[in-house]
Protein backbone atom coordinates (compact mmCIF):
# COMPACT_ATOMS: atom_id res chain seq x y z
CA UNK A 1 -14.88 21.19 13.66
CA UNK A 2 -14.85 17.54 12.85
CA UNK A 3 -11.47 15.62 12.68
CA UNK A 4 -10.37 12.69 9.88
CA UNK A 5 -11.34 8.97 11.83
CA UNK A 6 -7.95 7.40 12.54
CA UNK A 7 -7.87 4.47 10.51
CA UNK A 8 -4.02 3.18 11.45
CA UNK A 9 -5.64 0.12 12.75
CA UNK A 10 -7.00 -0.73 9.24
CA UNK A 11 -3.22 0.09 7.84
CA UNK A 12 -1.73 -2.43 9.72
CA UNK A 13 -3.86 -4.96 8.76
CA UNK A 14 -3.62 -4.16 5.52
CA UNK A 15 0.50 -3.73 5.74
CA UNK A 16 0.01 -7.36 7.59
CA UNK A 17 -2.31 -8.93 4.35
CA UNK A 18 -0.10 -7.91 1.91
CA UNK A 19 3.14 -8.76 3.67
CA UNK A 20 1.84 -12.45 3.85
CA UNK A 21 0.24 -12.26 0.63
CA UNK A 22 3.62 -11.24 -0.91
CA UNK A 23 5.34 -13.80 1.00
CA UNK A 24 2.27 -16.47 -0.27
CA UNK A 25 3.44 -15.67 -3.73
CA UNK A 26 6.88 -15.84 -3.38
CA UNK A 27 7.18 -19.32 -2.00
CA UNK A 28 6.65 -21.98 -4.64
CA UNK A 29 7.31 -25.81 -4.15
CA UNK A 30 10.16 -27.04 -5.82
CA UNK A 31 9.68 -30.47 -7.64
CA UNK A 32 8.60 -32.77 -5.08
CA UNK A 33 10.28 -31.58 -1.55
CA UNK A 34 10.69 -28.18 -0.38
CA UNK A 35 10.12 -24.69 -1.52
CA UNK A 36 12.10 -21.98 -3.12
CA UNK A 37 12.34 -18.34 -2.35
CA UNK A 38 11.65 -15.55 -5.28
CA UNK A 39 13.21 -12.51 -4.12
CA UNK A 40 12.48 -10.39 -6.62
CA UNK A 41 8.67 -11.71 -6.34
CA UNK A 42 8.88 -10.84 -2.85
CA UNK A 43 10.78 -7.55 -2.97
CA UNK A 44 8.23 -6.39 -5.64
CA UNK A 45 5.03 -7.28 -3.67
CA UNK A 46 6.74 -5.50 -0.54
CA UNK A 47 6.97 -2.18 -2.25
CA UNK A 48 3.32 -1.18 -2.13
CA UNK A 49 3.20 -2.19 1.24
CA UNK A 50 6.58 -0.17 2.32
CA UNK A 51 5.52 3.10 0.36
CA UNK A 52 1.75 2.63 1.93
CA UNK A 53 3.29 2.43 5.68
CA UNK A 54 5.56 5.37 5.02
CA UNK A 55 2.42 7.23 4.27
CA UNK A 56 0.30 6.00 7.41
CA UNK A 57 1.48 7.96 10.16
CA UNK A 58 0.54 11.06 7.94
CA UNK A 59 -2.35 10.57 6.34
CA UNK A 60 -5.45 10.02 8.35
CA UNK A 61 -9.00 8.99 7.13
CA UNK A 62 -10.56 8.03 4.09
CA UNK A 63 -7.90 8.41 2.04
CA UNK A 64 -5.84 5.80 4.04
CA UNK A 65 -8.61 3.43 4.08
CA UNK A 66 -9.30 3.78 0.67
CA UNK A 67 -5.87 3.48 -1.09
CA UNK A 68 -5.09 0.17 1.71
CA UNK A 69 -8.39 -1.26 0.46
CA UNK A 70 -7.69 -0.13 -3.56
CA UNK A 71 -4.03 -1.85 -2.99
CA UNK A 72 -5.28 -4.84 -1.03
CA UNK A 73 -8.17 -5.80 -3.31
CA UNK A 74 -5.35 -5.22 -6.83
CA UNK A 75 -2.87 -7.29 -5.05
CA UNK A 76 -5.33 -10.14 -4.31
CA UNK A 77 -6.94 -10.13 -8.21
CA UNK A 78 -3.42 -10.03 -9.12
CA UNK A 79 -1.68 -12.74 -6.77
CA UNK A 80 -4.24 -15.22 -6.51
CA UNK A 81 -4.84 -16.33 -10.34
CA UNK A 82 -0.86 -15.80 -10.62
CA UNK A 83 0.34 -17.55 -7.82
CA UNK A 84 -2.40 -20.08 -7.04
CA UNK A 85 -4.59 -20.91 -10.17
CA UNK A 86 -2.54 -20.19 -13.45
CA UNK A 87 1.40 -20.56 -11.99
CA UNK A 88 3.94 -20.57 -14.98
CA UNK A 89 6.89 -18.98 -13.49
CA UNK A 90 6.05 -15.64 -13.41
CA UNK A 91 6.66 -15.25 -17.50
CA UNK A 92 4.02 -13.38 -17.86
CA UNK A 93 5.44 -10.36 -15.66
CA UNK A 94 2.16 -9.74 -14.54
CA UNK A 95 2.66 -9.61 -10.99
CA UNK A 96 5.76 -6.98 -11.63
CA UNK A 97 3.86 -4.45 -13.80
CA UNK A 98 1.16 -4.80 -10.99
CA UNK A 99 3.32 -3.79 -7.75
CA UNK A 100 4.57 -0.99 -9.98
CA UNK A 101 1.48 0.68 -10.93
CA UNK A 102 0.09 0.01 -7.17
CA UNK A 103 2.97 1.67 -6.07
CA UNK A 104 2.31 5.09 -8.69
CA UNK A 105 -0.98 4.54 -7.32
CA UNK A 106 -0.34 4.54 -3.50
CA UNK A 107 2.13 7.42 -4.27
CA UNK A 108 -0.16 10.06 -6.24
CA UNK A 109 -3.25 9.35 -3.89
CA UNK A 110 -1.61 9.23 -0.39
CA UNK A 111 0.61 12.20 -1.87
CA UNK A 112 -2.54 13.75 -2.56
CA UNK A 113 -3.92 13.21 0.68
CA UNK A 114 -0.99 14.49 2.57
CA UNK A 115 -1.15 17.76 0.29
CA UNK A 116 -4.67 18.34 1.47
CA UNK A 117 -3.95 17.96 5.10
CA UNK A 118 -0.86 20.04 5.43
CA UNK A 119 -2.78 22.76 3.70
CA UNK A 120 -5.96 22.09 5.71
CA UNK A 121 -3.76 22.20 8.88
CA UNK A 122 -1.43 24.51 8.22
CA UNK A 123 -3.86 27.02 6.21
CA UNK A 124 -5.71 27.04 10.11
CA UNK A 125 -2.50 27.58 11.68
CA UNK A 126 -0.75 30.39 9.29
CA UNK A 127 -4.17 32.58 10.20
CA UNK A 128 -4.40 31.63 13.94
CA UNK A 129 -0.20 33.36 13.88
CA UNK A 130 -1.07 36.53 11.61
CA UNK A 131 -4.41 37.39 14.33
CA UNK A 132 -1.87 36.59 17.62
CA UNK A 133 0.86 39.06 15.37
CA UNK A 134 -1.55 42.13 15.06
């Protein structure tokens, strides 16, 4: 029988990425000294991130690696020409409507995952009790 890889490693990083990318975008200079703090920017590129490492210690494999990389690679096509190249304040709401549909994205896949592997595993061990019971 061949087990899922364990691909936690890869979640951290990718917890770790979009932490600081989230952070990246919520700190904007203000006028010509210091920066200010967007908390709802922040709080709102977190979410993915939180509801992906809830999911990490449960789901192992491909699915992990491919919803961190899925949310990873969104975040940065999002936050990058937001944040960096185009900046006008956020009036766009771009960058909410993205964290929310990566987060229905993260939920329904990793939810999907988990599904799989608590059938998978406990499928094996429902039949393993019913032989030892007879």
């Amino acid at each position: 029988m061949q087990q899922n890889p364990d691909f936690r490693w890869f979640a951290w990083f990718i917890i770790a990425a979009g932490a600081a990318l989230s952070f990246a975008a919520a700190a904007v200079p203000h006028f010509a000294a210091g920066y200010r703090l967007h908390l709802g920017v922040l709080f709102a590129g977190l979410l993915p991130y939180v509801v992906y490492a809830s999911f990490s210690d449960v789901v192992r494999g491909w699915a992990l690696l491919a919803t961190g990389a899925l949310l990873l690679g969104i975040d940065l096509g999002v936050k990058i020409p937001e944040r960096f190249l185009h900046y006008d304040g956020y009036a766009s709401g771009r960058i909410y409507i993205a964290s929310l549909v990566m987060t229905l994205v993260a939920v329904v896949v990793l939810g999907i995952a988990t599904r799989r592997e608590h059938r998978w595993r406990g499928g094996k061990e429902e039949k393993e009790e019913k032989v030892d019971k007879t």
